[in-house]
Protein backbone atom coordinates (compact mmCIF):
# COMPACT_ATOMS: atom_id res chain seq x y z
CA UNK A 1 0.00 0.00 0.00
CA UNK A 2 2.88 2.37 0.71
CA UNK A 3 4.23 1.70 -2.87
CA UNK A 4 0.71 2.91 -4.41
CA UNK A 5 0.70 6.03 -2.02
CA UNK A 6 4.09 6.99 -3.15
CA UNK A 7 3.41 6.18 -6.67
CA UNK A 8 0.01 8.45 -6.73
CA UNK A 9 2.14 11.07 -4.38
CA UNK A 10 4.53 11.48 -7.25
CA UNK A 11 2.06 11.27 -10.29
CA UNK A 12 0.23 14.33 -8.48
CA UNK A 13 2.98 16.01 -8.37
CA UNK A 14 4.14 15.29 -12.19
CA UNK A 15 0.37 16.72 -13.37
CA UNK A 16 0.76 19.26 -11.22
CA UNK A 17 4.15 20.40 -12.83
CA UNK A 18 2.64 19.72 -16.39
CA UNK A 19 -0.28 22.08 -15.71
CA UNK A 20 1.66 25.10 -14.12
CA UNK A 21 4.26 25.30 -16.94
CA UNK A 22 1.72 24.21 -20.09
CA UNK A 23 -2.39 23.92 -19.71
CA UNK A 24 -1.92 26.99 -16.43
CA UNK A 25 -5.54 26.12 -15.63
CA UNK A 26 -6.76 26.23 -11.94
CA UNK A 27 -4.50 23.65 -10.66
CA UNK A 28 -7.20 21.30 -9.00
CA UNK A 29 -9.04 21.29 -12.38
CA UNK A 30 -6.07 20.81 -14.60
CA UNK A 31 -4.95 18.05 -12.18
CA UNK A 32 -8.24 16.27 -12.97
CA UNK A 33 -8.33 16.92 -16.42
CA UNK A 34 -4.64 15.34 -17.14
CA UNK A 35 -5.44 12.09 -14.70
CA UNK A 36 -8.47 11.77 -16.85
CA UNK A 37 -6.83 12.01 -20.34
CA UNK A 38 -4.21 9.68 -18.31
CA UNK A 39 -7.34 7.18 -17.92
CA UNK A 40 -8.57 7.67 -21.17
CA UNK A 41 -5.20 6.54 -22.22
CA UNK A 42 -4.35 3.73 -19.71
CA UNK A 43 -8.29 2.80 -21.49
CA UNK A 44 -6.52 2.44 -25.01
CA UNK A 45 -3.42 0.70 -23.55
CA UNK A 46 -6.48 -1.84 -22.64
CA UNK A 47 -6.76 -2.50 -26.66
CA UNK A 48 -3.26 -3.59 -27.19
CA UNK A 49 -1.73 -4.78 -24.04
CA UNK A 50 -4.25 -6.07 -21.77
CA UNK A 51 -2.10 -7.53 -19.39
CA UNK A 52 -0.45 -4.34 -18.91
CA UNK A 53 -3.83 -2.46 -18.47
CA UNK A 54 -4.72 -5.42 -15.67
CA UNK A 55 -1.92 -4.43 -14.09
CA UNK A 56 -2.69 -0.62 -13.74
CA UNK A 57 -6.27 -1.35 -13.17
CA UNK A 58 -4.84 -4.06 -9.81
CA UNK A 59 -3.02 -0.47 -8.98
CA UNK A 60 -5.56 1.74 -8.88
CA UNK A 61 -8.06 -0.95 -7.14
CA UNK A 62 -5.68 -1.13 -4.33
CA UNK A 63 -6.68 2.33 -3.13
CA UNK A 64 -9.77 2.32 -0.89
CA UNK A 65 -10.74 5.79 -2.19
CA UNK A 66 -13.32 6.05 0.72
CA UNK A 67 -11.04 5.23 3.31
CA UNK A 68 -8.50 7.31 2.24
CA UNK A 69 -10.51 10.05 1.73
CA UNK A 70 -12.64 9.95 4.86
CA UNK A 71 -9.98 8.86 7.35
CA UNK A 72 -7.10 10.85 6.16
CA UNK A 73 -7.68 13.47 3.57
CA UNK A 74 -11.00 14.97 4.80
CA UNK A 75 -9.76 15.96 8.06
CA UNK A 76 -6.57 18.02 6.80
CA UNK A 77 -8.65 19.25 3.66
CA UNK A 78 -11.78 20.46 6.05
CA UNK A 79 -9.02 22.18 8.68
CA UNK A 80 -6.67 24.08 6.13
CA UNK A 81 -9.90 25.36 3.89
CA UNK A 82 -11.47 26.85 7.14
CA UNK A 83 -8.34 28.20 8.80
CA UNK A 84 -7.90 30.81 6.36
CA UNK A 85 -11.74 31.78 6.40
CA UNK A 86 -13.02 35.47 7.42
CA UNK A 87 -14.79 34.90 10.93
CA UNK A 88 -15.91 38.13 10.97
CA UNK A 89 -17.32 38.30 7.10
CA UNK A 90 -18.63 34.80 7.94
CA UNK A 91 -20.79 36.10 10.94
CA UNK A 92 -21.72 38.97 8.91
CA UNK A 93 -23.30 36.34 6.44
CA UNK A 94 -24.13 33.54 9.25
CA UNK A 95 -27.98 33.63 8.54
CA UNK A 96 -27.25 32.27 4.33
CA UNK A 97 -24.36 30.36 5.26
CA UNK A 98 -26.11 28.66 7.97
CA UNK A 99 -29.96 27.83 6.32
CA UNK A 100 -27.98 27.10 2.73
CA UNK A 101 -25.89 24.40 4.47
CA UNK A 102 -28.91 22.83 6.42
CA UNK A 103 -32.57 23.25 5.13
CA UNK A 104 -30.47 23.63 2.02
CA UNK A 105 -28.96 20.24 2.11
CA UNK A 106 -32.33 18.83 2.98
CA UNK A 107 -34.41 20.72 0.20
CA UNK A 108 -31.66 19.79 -2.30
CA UNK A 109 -31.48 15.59 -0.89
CA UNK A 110 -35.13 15.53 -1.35
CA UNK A 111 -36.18 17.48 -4.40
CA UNK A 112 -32.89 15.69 -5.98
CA UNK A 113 -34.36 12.30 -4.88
CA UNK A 114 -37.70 12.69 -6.55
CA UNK A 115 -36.56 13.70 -9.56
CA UNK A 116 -33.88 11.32 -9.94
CA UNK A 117 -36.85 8.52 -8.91
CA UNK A 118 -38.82 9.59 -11.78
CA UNK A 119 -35.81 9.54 -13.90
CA UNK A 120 -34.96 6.33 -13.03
CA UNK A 121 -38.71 4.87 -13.55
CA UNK A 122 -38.55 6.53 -16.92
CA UNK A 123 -35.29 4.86 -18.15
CA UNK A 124 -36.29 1.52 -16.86
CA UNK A 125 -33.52 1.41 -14.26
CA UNK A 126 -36.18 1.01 -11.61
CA UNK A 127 -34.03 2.20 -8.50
CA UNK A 128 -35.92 2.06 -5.04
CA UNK A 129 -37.51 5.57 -3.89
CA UNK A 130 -34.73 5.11 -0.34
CA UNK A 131 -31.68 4.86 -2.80
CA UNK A 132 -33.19 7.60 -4.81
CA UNK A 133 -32.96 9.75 -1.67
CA UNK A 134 -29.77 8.22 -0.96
CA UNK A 135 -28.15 9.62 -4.47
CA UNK A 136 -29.82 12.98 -3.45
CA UNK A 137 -27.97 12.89 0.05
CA UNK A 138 -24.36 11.97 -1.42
CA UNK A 139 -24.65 14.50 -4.55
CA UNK A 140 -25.82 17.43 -2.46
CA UNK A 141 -22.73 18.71 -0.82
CA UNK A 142 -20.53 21.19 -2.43
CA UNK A 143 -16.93 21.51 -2.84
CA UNK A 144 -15.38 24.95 -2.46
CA UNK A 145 -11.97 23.98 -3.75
CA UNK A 146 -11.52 24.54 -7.07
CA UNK A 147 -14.20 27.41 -7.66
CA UNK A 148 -12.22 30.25 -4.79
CA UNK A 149 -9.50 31.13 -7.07
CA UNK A 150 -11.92 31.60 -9.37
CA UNK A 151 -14.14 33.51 -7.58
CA UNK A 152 -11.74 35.92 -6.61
CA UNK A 153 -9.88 36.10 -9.66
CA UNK A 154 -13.67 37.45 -11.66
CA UNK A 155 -14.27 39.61 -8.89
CA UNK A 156 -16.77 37.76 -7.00
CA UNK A 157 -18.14 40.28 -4.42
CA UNK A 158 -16.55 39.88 -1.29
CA UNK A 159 -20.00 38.84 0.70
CA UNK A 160 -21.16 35.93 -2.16
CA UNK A 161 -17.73 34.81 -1.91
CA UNK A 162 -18.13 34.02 1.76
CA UNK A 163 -21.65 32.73 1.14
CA UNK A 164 -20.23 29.96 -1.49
CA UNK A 165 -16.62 28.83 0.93
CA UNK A 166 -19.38 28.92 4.33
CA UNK A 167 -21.86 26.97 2.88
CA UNK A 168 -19.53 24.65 1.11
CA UNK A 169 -17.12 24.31 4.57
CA UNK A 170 -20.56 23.56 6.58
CA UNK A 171 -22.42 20.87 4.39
CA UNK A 172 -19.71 18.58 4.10
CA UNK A 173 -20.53 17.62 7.35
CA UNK A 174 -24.20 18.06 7.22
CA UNK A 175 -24.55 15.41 4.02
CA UNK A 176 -22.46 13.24 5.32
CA UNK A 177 -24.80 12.83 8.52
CA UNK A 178 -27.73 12.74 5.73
CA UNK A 179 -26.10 10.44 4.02
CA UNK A 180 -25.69 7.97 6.71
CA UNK A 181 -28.86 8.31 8.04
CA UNK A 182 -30.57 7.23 4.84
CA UNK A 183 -28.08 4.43 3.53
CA UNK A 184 -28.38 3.18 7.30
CA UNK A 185 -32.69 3.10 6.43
CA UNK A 186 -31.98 1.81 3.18
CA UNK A 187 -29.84 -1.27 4.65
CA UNK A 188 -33.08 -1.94 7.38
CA UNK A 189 -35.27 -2.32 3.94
CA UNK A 190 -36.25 1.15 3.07
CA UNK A 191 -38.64 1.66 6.18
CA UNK A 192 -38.14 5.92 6.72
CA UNK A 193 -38.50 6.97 10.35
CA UNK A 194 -38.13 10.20 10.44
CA UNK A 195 -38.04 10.73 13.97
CA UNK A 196 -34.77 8.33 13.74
CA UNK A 197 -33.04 10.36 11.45
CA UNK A 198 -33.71 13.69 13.55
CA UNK A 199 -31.93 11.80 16.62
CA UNK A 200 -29.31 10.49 14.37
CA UNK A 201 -28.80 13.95 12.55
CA UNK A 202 -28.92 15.77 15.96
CA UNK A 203 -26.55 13.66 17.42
CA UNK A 204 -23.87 13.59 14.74
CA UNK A 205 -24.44 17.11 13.72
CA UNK A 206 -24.27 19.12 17.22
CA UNK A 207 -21.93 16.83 18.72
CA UNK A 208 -19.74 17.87 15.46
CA UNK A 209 -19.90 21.54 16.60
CA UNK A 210 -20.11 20.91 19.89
CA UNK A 211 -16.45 19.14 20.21
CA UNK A 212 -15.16 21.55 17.10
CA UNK A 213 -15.90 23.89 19.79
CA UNK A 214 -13.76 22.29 22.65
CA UNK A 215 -11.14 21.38 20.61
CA UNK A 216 -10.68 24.74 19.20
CA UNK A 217 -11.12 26.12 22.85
CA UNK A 218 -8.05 23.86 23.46
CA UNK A 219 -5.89 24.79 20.55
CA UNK A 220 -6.26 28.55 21.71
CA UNK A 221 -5.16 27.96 24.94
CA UNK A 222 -2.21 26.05 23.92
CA UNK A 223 -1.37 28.38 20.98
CA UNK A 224 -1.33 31.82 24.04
CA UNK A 225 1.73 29.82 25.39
CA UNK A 226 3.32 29.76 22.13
CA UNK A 227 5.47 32.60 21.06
CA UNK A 228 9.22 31.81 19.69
CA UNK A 229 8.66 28.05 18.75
CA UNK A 230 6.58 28.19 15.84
CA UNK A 231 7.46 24.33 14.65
CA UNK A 232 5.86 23.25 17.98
CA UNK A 233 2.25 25.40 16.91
CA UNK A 234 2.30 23.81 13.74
CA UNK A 235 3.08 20.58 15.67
CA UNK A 236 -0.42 21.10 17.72
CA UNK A 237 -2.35 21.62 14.94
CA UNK A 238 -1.57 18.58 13.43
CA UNK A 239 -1.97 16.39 16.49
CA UNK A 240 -5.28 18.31 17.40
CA UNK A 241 -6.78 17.67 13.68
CA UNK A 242 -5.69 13.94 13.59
CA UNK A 243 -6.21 13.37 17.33
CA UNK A 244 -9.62 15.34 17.36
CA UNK A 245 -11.20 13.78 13.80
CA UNK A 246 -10.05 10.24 15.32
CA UNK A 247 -12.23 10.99 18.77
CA UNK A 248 -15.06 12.18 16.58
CA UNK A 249 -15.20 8.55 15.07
CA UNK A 250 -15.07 7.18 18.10
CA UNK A 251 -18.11 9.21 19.95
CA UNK A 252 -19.61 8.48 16.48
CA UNK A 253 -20.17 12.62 15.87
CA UNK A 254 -19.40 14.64 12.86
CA UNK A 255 -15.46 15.08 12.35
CA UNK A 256 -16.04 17.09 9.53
CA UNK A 257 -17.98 19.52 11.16
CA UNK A 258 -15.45 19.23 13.99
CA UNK A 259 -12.77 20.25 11.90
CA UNK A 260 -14.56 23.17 10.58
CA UNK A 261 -14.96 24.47 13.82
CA UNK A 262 -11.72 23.68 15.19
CA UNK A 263 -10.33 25.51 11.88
CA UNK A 264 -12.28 28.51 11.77
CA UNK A 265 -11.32 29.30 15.56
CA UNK A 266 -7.72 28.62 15.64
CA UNK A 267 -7.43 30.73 11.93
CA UNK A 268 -9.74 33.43 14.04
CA UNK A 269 -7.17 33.71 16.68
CA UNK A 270 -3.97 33.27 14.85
CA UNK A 271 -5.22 36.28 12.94
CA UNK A 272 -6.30 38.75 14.95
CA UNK A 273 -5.04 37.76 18.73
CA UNK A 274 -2.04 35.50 17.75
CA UNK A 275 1.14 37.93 19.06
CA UNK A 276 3.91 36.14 17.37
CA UNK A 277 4.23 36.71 13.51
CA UNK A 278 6.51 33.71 12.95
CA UNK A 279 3.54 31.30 14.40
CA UNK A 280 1.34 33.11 11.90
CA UNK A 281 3.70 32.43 9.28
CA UNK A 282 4.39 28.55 9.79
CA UNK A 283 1.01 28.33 10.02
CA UNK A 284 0.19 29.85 6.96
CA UNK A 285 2.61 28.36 5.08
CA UNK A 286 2.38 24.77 6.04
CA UNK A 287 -1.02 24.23 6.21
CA UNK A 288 -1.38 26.06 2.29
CA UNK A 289 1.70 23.86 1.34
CA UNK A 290 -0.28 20.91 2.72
CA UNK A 291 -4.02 21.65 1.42
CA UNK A 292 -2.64 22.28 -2.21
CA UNK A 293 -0.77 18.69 -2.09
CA UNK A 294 -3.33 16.57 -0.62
CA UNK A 295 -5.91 18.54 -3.44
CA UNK A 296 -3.63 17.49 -5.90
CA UNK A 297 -3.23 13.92 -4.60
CA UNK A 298 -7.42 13.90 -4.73
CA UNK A 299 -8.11 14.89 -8.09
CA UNK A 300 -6.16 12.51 -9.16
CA UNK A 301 -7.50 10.01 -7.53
CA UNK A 302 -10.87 11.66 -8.84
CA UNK A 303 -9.63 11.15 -12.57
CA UNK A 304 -7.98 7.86 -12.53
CA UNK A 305 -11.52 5.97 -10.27
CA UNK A 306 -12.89 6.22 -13.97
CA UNK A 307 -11.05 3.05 -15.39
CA UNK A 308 -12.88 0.97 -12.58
CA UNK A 309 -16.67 2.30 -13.83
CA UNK A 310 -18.48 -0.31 -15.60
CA UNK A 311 -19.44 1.29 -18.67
CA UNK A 312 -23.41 1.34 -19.86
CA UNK A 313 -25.44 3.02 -22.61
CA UNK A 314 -28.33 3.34 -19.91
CA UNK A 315 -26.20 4.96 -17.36
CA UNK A 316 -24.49 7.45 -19.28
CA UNK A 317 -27.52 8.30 -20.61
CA UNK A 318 -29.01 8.35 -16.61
CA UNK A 319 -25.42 10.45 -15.73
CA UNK A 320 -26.14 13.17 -18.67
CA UNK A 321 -30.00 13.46 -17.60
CA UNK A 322 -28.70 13.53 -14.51
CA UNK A 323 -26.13 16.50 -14.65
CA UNK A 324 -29.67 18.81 -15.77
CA UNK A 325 -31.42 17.53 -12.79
CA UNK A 326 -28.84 18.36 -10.48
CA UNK A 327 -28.80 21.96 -11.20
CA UNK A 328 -32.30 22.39 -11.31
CA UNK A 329 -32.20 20.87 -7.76
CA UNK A 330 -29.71 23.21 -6.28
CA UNK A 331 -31.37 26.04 -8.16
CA UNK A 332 -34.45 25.20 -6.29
CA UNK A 333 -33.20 24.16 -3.17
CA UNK A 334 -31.55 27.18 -2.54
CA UNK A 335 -34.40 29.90 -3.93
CA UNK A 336 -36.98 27.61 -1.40
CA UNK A 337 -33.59 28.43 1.56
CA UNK A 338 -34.22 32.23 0.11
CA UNK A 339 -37.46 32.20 2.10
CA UNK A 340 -36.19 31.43 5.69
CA UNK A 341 -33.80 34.38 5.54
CA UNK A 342 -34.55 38.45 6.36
CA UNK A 343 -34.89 40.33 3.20
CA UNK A 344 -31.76 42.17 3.32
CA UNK A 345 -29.80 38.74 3.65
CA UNK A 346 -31.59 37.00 0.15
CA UNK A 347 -29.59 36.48 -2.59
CA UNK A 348 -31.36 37.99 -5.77
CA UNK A 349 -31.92 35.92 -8.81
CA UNK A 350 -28.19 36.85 -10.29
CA UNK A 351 -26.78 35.59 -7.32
CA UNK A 352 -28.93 32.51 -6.86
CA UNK A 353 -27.56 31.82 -10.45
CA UNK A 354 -23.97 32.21 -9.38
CA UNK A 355 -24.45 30.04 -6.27
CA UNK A 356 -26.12 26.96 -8.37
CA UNK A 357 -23.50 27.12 -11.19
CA UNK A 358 -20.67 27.35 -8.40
CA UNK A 359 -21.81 24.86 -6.21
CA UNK A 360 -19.14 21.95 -7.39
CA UNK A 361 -19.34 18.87 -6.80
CA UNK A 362 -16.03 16.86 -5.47
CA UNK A 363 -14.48 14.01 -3.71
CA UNK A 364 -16.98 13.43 -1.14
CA UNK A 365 -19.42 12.49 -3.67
CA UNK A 366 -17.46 10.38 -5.15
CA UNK A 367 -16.31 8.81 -1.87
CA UNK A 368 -19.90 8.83 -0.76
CA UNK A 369 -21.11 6.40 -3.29
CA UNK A 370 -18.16 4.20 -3.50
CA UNK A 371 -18.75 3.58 0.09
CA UNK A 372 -23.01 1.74 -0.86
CA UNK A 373 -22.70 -1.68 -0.35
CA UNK A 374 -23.00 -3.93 -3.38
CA UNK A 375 -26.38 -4.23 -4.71
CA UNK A 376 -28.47 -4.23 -8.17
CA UNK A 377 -28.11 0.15 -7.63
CA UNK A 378 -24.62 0.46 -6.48
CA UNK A 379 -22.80 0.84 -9.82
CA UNK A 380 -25.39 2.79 -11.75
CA UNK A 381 -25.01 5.47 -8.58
CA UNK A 382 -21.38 5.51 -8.96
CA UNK A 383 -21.55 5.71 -12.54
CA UNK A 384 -24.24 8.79 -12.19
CA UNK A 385 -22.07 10.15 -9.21
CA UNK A 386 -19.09 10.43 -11.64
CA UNK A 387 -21.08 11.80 -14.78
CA UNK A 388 -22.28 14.81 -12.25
CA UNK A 389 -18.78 15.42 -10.39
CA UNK A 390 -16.66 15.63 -13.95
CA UNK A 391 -19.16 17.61 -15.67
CA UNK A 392 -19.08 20.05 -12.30
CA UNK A 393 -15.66 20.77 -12.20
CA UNK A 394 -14.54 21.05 -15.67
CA UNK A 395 -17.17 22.65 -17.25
CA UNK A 396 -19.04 24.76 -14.50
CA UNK A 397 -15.26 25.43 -12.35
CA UNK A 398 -14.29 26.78 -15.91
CA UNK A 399 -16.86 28.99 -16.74
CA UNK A 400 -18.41 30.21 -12.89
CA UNK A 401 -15.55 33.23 -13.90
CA UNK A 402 -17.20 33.87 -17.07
CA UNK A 403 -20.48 33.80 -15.17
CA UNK A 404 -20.04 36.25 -12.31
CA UNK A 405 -18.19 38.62 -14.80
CA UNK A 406 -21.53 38.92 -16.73
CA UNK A 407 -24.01 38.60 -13.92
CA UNK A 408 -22.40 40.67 -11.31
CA UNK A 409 -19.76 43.36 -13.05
CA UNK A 410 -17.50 44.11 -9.64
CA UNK A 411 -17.57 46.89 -8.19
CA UNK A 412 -15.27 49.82 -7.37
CA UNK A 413 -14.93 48.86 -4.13
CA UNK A 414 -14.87 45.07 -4.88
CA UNK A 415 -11.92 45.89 -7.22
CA UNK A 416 -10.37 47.73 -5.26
CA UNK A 417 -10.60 45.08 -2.24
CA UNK A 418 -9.53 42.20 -4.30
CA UNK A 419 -6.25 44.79 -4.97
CA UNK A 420 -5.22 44.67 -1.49
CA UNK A 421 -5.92 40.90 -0.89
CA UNK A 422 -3.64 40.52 -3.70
């Protein structure tokens, strides 16, 4: 296993090299793109040598995608996104970031669910009304990742910026426990109790938050006793993400929501109460240095998971149907979220627009789907999982620019904002 790590360490790094100094796209997208076209290829290698291509194909089986994702990778991705995160902007913005990343979440599982039921039924693919929901649960969450640069680059006002990282940072954690709840109702036979996904959401949800909170109170403390050893901060950090997202499985709560909050409160302090500019610094630079390589190391896992889809006319033709229904149900979900918030905090039709096409879908999808037990659904999921995820981040991460340049000119003030933070 530690040959396969090391061999997928350095082929991240390779694509990552080939798209700064050639393709110079965003490099989580152009990472994707090149372990795709490597697929594509390793696909054609199938033609000629197939003994070779059984090889790579043993290779890329050997990683547990879910596991690696949700017991290593999510933990440091979740902390170094949110430790860099306006507090202040994001209170400013709580009530969107907050009902977008719940009732959101919900709205979007459902509406998704439904429609993707009477997709099925009309393709003759027949998948159960639970697993419907279930698809609607694991393609809900958004990835902030490879839309920020983005963002900021098309002057993105500064307040829909923090509505898209906030909401994106929050209902990771929120589908997950979704998720769960519904694949653990669809393993009992499809019987929906709602009162025992409430408990189960409750439970896994606030207990997230709640020990976010404690170990963030923690990480504060120790980080006021810190001032000339900055290795030893850093040092923390890592211990209190690994040690806290490990004691999050155990108590059976959200660690993803944990690490939000333990990420937004340490980045809070280091920023604006943190006394030593050399702990700021290590900080910043390691945990940056560490959330672009692990990124790297995802997306191309993301691209090279193709070559173990099972390929159907039915399914593709499911995934493309699919990719429409998606973004109608975010569209939707998050206009019906519109109508829980004040007036002065609702995004207007231009930005609803910006905040469907820009909600991307990532690793946790994938991850999400991979992790559905075997059954007569499981592969036509995964199949529709990876039509919506490729189609998000190429296409909508490469135009969402494009899109906020025409819907929302920046302003003045935006411009001259996005100067500074330059």
């Amino acid at each position: 296993m530690f040959e396969v790590f090391v061999a997928f360490i350095a082929l991240s790094s390779l694509f990552s090299f080939f798209n700064a100094r050639w393709l110079r796209l965003p490099d989580t997208i152009g990472v994707m793109l090149l372990a795709l076209l490597a697929s594509a290829g390793i696909g054609l290698l199938g033609l000629v040598d197939e003994v070779r291509f059984r090889q790579i194909c043993s290779l890329v089986d050997q990683v547990d995608f879910r596991t690696l994702l949700f017991d290593f990778l999510l933990s440091f991705l979740l902390f170094a996104g949110s430790i860099h995160v306006d507090v202040h902007r994001l209170i400013q913005q709580r009530g969107p970031v907050l009902i977008y990343a719940s009732l959101g979440v919900l709205f979007s599982t459902f509406l998704i669910g439904a429609l993707f039921y009477g997709l099925s039924t009309l393709l003759g693919l027949e998948i159960d009304l639970i697993y419907c929901l279930v698809f609607g649960a694991l393609i809900s969450p958004t990835d902030p990742i490879a839309v920020l640069a983005l963002l900021q680059k098309a002057g993105a006002p500064k307040n829909l910026e923090i509505k898209i990282v906030g909401e994106s940072l929050f209902n990771d954690g929120v589908g997950i426990v979704v998720f769960l709840s519904l694949s653990g109702i669809a393993s009992m036979g499809g019987e929906i109790e709602l009162s025992h996904i409430a408990l189960e959401f409750v439970h896994e949800a606030f207990g997230g938050l709640l020990l976010g909170g404690l170990l963030g109170w923690i990480g504060i403390r120790l980080f006021k006793q810190i001032h000339s050893a900055p290795v030893i901060g850093v040092h923390f950090s890592i211990a209190l993400v690994m040690g806290g997202y490990y004691l999050a499985s155990e108590l059976l709560v959200s660690g993803a929501l944990a690490m939000v909050v333990l990420g937004l409160m340490l980045g809070n302090h280091l920023h604006t109460a943190c006394k030593s500019p050399e702990v700021i610094s290590h900080m910043n630079v390691f945990w940056k240095i560490l959330d672009d390589i692990l990124n790297a190391l995802l997306f191309v896992l993301i691209g090279l998971e193709v070559i173990q889809l099972e390929f159907q006319t039915l399914n593709l033709i499911a995934g493309l149907a699919s990719i429409v229904l998606v973004l109608f149900g975010r569209y939707l979900s998050m206009w019906m979220s519109n109508i829980f918030l004040r007036s002065d905090h609702r995004s207007q039709k231009e930005e609803l627009s910006i905040l469907t096409w820009a909600g991307l879908r990532g690793g946790i999808s994938i991850a999400l789907a991979l992790s559905l037990p075997e059954g007569p659904f499981r592969e036509s999921l995964l199949f529709i999982t990876y039509c919506v995820v490729v189609f998000s981040i190429l296409v909508q991460g490469l135009s969402v620019g494009a899109l906020v340049k025409k819907l929302l000119p920046p302003t003045n003030t935006d411009q001259n904002q996005n100067t500074l933070n330059s």
